[in-house]
ModelCIF file with pLDDT and N, C-alpha, C, O atoms, coordinates in Angstrom:
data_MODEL
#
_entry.id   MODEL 
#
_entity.id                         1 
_entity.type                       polymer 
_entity.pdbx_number_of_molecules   1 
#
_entity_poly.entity_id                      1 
_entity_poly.type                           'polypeptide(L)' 
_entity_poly.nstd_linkage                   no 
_entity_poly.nstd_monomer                   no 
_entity_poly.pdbx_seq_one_letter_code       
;(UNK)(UNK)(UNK)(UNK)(UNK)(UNK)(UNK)(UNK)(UNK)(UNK)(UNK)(UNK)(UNK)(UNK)(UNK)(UNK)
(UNK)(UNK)(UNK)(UNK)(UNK)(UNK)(UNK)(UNK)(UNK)(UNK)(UNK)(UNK)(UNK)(UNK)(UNK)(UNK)
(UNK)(UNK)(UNK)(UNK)(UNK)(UNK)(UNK)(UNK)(UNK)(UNK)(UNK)(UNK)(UNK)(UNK)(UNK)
;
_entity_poly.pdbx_seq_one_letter_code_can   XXXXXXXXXXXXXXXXXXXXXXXXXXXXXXXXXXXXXXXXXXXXXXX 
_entity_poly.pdbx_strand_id                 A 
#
loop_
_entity_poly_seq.entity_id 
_entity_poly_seq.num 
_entity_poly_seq.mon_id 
_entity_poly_seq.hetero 
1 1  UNK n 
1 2  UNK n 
1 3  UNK n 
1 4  UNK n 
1 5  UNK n 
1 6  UNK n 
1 7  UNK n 
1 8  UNK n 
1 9  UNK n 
1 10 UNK n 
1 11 UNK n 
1 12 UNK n 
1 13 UNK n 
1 14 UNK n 
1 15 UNK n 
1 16 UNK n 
1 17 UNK n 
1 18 UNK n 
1 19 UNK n 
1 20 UNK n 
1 21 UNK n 
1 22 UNK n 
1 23 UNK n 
1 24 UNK n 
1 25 UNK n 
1 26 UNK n 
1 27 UNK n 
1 28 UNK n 
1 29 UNK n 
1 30 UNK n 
1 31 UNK n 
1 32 UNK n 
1 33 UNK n 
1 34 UNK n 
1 35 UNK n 
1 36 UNK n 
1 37 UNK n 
1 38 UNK n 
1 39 UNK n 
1 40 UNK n 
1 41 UNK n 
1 42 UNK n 
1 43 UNK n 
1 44 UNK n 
1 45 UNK n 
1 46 UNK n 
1 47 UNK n 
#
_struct_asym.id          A 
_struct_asym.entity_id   1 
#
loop_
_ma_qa_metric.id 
_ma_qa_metric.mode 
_ma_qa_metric.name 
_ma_qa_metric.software_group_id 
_ma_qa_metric.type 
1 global pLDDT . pLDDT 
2 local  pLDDT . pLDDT 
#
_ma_qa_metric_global.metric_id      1 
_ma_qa_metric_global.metric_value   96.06 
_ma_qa_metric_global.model_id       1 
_ma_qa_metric_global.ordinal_id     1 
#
loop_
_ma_qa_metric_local.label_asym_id 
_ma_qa_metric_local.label_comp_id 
_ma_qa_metric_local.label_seq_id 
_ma_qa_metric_local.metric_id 
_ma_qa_metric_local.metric_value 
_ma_qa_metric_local.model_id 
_ma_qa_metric_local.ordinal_id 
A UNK 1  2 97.00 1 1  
A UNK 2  2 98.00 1 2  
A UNK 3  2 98.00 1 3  
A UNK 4  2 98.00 1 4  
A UNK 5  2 98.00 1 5  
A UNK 6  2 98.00 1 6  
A UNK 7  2 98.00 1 7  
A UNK 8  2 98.00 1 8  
A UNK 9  2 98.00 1 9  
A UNK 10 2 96.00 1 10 
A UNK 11 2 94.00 1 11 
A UNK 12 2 92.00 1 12 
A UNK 13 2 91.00 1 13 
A UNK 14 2 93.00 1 14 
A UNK 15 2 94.00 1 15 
A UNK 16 2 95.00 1 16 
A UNK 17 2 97.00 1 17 
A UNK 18 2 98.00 1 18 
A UNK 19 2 98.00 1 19 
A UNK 20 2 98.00 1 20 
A UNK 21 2 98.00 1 21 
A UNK 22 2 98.00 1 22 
A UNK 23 2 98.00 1 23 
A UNK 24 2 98.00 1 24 
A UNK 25 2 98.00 1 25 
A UNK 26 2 97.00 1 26 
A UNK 27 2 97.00 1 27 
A UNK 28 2 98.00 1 28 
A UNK 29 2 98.00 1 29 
A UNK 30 2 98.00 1 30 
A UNK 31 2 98.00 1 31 
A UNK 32 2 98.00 1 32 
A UNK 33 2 98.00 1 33 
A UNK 34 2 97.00 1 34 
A UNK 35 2 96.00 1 35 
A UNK 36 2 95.00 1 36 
A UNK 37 2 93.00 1 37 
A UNK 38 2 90.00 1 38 
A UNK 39 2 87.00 1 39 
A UNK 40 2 90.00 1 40 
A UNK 41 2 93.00 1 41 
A UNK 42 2 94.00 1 42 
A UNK 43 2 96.00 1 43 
A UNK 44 2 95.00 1 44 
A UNK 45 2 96.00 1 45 
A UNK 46 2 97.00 1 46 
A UNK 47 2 97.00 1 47 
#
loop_
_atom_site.group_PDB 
_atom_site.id 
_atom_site.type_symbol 
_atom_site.label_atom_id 
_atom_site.label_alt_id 
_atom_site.label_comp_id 
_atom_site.label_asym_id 
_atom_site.label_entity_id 
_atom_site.label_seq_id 
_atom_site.pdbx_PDB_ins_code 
_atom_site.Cartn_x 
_atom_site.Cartn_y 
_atom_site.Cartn_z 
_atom_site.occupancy 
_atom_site.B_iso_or_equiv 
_atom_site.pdbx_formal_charge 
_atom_site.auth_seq_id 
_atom_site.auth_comp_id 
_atom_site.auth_asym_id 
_atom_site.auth_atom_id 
_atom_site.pdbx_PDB_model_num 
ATOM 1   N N  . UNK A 1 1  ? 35.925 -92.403  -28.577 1.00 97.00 ? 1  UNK A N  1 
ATOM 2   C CA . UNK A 1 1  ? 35.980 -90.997  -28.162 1.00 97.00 ? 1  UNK A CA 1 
ATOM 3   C C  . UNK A 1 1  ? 37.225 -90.647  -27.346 1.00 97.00 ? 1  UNK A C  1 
ATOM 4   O O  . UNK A 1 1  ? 37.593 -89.478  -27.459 1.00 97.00 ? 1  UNK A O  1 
ATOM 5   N N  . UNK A 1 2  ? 37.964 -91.467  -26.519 1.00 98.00 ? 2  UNK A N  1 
ATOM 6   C CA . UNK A 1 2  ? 38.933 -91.298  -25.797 1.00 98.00 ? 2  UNK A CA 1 
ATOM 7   C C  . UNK A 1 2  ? 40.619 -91.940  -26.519 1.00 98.00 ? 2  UNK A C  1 
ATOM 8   O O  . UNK A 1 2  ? 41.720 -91.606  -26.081 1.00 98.00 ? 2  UNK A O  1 
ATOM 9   N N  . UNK A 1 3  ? 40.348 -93.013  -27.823 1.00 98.00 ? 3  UNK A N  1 
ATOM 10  C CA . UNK A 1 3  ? 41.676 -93.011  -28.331 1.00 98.00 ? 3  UNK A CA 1 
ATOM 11  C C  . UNK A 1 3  ? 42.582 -91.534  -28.497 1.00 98.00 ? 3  UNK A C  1 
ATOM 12  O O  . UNK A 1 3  ? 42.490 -90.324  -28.704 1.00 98.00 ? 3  UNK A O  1 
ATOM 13  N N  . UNK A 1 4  ? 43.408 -92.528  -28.264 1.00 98.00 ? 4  UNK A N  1 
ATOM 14  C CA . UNK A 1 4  ? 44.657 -91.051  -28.147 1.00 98.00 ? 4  UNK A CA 1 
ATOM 15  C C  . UNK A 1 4  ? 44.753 -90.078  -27.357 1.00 98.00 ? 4  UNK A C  1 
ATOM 16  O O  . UNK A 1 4  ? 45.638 -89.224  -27.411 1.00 98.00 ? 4  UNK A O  1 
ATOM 17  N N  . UNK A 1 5  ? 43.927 -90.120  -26.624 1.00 98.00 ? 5  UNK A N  1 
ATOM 18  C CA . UNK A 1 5  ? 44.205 -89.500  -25.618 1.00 98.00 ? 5  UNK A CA 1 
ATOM 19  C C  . UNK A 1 5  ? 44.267 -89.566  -23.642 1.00 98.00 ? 5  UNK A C  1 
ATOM 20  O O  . UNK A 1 5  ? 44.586 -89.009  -22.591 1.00 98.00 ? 5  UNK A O  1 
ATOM 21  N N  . UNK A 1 6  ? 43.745 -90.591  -24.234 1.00 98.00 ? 6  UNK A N  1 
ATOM 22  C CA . UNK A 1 6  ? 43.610 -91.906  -22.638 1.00 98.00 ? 6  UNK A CA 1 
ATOM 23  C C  . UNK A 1 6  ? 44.678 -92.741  -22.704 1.00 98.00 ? 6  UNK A C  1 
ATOM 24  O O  . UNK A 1 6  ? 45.396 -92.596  -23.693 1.00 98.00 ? 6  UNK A O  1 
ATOM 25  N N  . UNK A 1 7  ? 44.982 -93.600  -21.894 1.00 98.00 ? 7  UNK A N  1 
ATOM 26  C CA . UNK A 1 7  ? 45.767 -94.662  -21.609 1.00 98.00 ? 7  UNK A CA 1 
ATOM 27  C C  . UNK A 1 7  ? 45.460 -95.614  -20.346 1.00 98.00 ? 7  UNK A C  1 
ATOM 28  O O  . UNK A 1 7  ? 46.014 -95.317  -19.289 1.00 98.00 ? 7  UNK A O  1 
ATOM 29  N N  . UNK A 1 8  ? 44.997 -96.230  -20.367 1.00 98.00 ? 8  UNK A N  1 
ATOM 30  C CA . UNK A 1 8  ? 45.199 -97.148  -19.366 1.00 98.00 ? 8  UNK A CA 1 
ATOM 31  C C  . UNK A 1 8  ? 46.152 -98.442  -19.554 1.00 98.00 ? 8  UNK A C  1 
ATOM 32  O O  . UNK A 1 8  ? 46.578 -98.911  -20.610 1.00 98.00 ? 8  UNK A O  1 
ATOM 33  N N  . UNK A 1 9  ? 46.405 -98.967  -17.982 1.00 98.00 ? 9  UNK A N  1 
ATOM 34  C CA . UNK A 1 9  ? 47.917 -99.656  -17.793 1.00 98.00 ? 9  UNK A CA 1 
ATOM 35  C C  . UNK A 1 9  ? 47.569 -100.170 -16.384 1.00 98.00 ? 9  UNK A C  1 
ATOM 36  O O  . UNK A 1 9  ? 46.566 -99.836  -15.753 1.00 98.00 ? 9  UNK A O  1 
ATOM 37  N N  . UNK A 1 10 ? 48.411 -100.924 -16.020 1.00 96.00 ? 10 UNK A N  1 
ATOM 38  C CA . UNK A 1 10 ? 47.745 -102.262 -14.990 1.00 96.00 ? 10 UNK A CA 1 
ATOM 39  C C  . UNK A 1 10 ? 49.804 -102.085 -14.285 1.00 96.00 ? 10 UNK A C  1 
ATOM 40  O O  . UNK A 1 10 ? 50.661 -102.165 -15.165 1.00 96.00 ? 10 UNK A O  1 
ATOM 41  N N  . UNK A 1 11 ? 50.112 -101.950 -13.349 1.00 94.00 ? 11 UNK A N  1 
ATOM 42  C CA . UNK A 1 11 ? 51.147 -102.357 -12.623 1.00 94.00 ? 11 UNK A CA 1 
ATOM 43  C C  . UNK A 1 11 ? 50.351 -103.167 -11.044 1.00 94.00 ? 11 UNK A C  1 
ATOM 44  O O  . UNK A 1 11 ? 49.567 -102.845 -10.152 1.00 94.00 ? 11 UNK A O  1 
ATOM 45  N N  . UNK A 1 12 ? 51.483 -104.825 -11.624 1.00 92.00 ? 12 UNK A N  1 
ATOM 46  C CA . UNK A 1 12 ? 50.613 -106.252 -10.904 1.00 92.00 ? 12 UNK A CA 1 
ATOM 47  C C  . UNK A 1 12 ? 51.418 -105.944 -9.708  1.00 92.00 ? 12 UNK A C  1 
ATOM 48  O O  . UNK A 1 12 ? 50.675 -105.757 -8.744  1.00 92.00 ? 12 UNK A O  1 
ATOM 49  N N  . UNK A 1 13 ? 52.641 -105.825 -9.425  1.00 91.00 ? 13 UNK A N  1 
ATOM 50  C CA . UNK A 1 13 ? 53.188 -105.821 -8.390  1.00 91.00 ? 13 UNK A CA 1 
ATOM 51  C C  . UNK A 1 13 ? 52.504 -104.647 -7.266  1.00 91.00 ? 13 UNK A C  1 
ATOM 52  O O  . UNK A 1 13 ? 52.580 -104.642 -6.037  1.00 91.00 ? 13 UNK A O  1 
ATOM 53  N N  . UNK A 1 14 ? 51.962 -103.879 -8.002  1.00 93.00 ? 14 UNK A N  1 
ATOM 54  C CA . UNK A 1 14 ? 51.058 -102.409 -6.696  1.00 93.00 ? 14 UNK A CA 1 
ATOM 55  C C  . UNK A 1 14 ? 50.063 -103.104 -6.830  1.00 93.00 ? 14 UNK A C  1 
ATOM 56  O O  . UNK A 1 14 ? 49.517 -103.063 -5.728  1.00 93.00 ? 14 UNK A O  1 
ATOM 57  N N  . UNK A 1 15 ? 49.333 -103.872 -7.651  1.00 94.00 ? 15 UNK A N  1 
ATOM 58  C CA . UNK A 1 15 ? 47.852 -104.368 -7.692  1.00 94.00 ? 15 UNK A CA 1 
ATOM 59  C C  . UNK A 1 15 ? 47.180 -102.919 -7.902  1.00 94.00 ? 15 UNK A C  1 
ATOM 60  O O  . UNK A 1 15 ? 46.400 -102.570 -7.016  1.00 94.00 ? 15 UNK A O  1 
ATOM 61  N N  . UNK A 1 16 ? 47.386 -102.073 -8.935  1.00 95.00 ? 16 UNK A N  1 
ATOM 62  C CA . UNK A 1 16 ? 46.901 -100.945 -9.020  1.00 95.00 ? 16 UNK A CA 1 
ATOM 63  C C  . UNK A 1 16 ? 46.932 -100.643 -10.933 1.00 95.00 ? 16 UNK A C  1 
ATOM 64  O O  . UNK A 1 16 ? 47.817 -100.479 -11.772 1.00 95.00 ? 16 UNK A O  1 
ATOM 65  N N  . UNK A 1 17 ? 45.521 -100.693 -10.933 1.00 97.00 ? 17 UNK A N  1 
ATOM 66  C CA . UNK A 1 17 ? 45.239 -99.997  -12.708 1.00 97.00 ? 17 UNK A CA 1 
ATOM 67  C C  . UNK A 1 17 ? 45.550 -98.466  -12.451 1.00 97.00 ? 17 UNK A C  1 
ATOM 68  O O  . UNK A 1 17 ? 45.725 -97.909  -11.367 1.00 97.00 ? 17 UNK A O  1 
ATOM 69  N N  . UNK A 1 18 ? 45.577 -97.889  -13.815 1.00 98.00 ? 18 UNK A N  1 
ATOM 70  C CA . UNK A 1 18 ? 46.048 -96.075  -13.675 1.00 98.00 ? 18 UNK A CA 1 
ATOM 71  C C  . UNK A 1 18 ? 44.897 -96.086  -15.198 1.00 98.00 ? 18 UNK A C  1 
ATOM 72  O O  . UNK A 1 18 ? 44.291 -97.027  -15.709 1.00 98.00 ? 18 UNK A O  1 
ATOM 73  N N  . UNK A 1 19 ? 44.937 -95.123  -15.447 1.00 98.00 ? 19 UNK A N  1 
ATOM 74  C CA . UNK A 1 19 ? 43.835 -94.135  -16.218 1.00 98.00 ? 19 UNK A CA 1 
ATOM 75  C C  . UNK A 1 19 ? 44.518 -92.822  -16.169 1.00 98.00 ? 19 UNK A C  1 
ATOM 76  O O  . UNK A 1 19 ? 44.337 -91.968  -15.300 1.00 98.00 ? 19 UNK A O  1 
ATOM 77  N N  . UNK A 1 20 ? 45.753 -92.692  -17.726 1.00 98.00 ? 20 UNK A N  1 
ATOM 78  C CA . UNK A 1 20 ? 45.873 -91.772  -17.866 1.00 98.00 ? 20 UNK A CA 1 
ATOM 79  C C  . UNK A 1 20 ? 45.329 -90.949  -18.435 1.00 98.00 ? 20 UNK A C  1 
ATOM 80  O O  . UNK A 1 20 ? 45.586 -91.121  -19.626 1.00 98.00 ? 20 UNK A O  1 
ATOM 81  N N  . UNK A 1 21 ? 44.404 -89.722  -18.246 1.00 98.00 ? 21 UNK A N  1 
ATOM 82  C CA . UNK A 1 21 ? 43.816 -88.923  -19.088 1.00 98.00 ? 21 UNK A CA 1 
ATOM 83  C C  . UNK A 1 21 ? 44.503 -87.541  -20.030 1.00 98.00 ? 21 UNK A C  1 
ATOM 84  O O  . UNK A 1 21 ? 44.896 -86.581  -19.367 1.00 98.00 ? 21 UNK A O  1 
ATOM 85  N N  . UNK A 1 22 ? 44.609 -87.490  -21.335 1.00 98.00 ? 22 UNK A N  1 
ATOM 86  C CA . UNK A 1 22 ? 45.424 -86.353  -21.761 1.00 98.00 ? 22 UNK A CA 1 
ATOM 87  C C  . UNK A 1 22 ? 44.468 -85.317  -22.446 1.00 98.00 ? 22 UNK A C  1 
ATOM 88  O O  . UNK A 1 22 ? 43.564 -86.004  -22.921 1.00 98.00 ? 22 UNK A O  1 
ATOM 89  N N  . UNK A 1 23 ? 44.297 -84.387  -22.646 1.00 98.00 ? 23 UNK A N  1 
ATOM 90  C CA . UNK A 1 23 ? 43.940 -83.294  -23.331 1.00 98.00 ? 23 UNK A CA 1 
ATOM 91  C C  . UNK A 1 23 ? 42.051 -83.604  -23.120 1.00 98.00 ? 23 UNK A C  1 
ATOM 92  O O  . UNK A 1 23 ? 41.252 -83.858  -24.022 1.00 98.00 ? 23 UNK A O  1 
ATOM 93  N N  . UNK A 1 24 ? 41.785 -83.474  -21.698 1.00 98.00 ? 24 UNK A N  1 
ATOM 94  C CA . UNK A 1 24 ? 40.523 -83.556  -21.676 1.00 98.00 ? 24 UNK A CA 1 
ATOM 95  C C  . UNK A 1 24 ? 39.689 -82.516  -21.941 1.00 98.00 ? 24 UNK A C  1 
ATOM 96  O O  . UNK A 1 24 ? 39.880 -81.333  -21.661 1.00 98.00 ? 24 UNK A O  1 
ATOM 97  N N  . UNK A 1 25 ? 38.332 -83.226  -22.744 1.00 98.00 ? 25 UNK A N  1 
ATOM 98  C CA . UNK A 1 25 ? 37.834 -82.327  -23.154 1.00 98.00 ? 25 UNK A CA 1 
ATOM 99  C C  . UNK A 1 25 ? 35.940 -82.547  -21.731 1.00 98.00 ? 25 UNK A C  1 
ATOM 100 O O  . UNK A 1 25 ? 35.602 -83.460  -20.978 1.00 98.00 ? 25 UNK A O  1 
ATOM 101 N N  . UNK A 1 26 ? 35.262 -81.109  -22.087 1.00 97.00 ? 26 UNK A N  1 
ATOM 102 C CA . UNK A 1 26 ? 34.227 -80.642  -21.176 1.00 97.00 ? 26 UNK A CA 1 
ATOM 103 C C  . UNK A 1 26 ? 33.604 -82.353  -21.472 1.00 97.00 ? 26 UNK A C  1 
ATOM 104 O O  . UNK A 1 26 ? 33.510 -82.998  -20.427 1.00 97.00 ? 26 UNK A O  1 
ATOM 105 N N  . UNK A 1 27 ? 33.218 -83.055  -22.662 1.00 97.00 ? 27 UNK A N  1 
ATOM 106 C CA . UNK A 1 27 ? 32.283 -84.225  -22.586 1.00 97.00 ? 27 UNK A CA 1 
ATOM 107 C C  . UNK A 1 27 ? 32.968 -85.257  -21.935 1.00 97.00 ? 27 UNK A C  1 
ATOM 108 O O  . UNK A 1 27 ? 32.590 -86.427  -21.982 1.00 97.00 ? 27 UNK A O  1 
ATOM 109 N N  . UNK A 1 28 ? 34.370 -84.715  -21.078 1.00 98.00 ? 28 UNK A N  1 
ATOM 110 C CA . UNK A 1 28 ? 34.583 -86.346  -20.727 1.00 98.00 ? 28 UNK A CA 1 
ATOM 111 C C  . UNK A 1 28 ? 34.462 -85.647  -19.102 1.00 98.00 ? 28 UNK A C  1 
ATOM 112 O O  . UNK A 1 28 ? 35.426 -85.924  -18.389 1.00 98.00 ? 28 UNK A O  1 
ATOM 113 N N  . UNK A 1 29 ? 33.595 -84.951  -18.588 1.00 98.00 ? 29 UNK A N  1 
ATOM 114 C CA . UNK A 1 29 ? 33.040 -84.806  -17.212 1.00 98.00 ? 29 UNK A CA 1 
ATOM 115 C C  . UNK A 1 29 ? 31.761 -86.009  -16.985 1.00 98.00 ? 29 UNK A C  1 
ATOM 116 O O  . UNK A 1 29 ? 30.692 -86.280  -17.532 1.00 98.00 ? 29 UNK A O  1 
ATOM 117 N N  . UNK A 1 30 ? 32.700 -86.608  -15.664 1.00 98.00 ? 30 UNK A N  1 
ATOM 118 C CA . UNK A 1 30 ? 31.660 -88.365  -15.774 1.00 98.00 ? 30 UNK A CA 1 
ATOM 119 C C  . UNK A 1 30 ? 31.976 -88.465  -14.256 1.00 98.00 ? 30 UNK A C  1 
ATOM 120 O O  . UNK A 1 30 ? 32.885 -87.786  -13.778 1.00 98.00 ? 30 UNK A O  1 
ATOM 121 N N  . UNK A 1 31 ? 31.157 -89.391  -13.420 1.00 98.00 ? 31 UNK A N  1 
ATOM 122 C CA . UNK A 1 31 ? 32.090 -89.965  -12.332 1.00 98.00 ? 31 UNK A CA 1 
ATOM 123 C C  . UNK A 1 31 ? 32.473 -91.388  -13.092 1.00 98.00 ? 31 UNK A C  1 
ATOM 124 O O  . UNK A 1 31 ? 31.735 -92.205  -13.642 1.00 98.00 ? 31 UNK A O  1 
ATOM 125 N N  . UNK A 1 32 ? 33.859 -91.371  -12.919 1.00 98.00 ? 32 UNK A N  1 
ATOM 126 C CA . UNK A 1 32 ? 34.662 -92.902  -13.278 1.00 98.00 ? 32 UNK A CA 1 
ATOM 127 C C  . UNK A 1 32 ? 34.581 -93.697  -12.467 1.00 98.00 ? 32 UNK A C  1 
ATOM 128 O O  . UNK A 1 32 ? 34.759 -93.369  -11.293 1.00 98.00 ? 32 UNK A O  1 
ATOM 129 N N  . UNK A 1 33 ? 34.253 -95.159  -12.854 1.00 98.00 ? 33 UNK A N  1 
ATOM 130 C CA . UNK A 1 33 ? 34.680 -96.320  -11.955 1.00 98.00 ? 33 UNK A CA 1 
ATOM 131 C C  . UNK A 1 33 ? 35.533 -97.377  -12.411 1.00 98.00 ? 33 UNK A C  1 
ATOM 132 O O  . UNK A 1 33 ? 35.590 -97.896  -13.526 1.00 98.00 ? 33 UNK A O  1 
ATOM 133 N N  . UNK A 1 34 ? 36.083 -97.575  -11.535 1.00 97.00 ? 34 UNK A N  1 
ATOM 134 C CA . UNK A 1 34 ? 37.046 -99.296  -12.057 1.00 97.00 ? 34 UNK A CA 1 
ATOM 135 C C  . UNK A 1 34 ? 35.946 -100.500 -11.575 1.00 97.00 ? 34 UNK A C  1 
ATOM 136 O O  . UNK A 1 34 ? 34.922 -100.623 -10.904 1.00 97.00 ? 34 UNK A O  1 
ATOM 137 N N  . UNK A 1 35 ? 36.858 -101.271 -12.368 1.00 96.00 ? 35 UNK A N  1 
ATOM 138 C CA . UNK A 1 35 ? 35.801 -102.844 -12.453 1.00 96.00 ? 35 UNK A CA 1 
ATOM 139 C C  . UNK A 1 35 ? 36.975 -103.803 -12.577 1.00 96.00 ? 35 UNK A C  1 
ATOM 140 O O  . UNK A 1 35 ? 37.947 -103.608 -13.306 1.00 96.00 ? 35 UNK A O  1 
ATOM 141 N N  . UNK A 1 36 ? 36.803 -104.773 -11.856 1.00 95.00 ? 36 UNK A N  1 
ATOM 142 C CA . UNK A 1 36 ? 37.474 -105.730 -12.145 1.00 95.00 ? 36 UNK A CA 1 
ATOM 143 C C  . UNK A 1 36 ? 36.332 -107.098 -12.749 1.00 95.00 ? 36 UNK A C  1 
ATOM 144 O O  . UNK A 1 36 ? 35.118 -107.158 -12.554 1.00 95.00 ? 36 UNK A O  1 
ATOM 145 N N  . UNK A 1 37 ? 36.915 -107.766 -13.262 1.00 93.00 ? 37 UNK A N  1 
ATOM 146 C CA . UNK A 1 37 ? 36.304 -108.920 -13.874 1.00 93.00 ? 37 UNK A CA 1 
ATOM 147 C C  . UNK A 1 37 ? 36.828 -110.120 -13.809 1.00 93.00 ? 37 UNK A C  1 
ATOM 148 O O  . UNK A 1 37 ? 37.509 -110.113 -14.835 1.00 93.00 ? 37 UNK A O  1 
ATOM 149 N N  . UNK A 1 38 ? 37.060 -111.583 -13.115 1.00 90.00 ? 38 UNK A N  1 
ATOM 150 C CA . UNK A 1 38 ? 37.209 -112.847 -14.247 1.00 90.00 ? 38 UNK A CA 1 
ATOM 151 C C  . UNK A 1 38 ? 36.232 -113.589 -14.073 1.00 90.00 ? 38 UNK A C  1 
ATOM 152 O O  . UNK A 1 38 ? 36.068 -114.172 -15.145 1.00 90.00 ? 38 UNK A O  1 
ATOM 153 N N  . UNK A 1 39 ? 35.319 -113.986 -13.197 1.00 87.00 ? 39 UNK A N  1 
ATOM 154 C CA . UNK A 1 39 ? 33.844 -114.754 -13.131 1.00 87.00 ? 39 UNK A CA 1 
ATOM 155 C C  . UNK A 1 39 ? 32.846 -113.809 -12.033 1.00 87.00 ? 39 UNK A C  1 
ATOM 156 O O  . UNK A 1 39 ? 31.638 -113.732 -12.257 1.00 87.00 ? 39 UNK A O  1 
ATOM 157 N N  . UNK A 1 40 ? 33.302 -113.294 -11.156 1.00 90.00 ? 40 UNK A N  1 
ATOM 158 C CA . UNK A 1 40 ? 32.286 -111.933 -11.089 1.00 90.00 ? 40 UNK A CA 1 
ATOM 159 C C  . UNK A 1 40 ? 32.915 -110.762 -11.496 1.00 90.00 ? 40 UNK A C  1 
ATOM 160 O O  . UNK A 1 40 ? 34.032 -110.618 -11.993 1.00 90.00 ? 40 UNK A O  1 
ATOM 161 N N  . UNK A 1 41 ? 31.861 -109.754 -11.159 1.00 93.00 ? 41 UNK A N  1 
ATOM 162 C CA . UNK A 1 41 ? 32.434 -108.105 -11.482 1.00 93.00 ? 41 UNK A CA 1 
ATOM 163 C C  . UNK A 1 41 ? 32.408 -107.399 -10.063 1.00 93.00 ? 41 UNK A C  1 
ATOM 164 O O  . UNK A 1 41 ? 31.503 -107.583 -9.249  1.00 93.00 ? 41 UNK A O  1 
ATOM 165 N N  . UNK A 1 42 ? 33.331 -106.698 -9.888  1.00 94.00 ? 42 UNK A N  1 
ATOM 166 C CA . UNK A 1 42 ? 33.196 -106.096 -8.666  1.00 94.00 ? 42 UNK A CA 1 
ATOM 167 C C  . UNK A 1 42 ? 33.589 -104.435 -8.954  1.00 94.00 ? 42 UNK A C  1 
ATOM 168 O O  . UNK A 1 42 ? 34.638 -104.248 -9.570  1.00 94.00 ? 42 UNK A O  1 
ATOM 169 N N  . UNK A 1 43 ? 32.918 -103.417 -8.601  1.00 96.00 ? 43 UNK A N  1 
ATOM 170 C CA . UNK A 1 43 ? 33.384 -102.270 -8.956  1.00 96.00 ? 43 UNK A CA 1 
ATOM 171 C C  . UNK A 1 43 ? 33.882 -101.340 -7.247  1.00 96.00 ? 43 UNK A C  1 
ATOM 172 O O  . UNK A 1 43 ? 33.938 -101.589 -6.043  1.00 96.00 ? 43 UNK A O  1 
ATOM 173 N N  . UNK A 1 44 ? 34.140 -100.217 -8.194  1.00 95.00 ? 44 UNK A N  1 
ATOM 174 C CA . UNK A 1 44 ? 34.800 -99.221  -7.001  1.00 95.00 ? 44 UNK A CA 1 
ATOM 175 C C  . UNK A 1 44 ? 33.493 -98.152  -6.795  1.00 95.00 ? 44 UNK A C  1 
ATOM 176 O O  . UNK A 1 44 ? 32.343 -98.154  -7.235  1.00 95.00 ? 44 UNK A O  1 
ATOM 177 N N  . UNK A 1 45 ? 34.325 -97.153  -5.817  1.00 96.00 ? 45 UNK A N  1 
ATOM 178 C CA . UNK A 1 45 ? 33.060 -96.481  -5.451  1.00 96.00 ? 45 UNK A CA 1 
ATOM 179 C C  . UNK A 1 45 ? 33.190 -95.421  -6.513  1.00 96.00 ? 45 UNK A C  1 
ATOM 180 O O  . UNK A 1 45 ? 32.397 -94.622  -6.014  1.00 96.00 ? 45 UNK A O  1 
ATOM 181 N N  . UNK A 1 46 ? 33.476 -95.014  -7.265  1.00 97.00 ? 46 UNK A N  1 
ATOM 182 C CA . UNK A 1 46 ? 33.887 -94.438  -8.154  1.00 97.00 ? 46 UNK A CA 1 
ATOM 183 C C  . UNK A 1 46 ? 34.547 -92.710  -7.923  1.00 97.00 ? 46 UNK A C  1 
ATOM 184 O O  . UNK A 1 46 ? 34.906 -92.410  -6.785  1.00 97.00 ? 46 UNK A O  1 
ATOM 185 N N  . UNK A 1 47 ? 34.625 -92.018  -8.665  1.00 97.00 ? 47 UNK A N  1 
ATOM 186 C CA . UNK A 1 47 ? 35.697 -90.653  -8.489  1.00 97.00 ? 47 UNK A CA 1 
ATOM 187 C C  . UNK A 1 47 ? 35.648 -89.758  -9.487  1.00 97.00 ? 47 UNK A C  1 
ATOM 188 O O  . UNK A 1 47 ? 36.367 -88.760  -9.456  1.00 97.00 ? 47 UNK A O  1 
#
């Protein structure tokens, strides 16, 4: 539902993922969270 028009991208040196969103539409009203993963999961408070 979000190809082509999302992007996400990881810059290691900020230690910061991005979530670009383009041409959003009313069904992508959500609260978002990040997650990280490699043997646990830890999430954010979300936004």
């Amino acid at each position: 539902s979000v190809k082509g028009r999302f992007t996400i991208s990881r810059d290691n040196a900020k230690n910061t993922v991005y979530l670009q969103m383009n041409r959003l539409k009313p069904e992508d009203t959500a609260v978002y969270y990040c997650n990280a993963k490699r043997i646990i999961a830890y999430w954010g408070q979300g936004t």
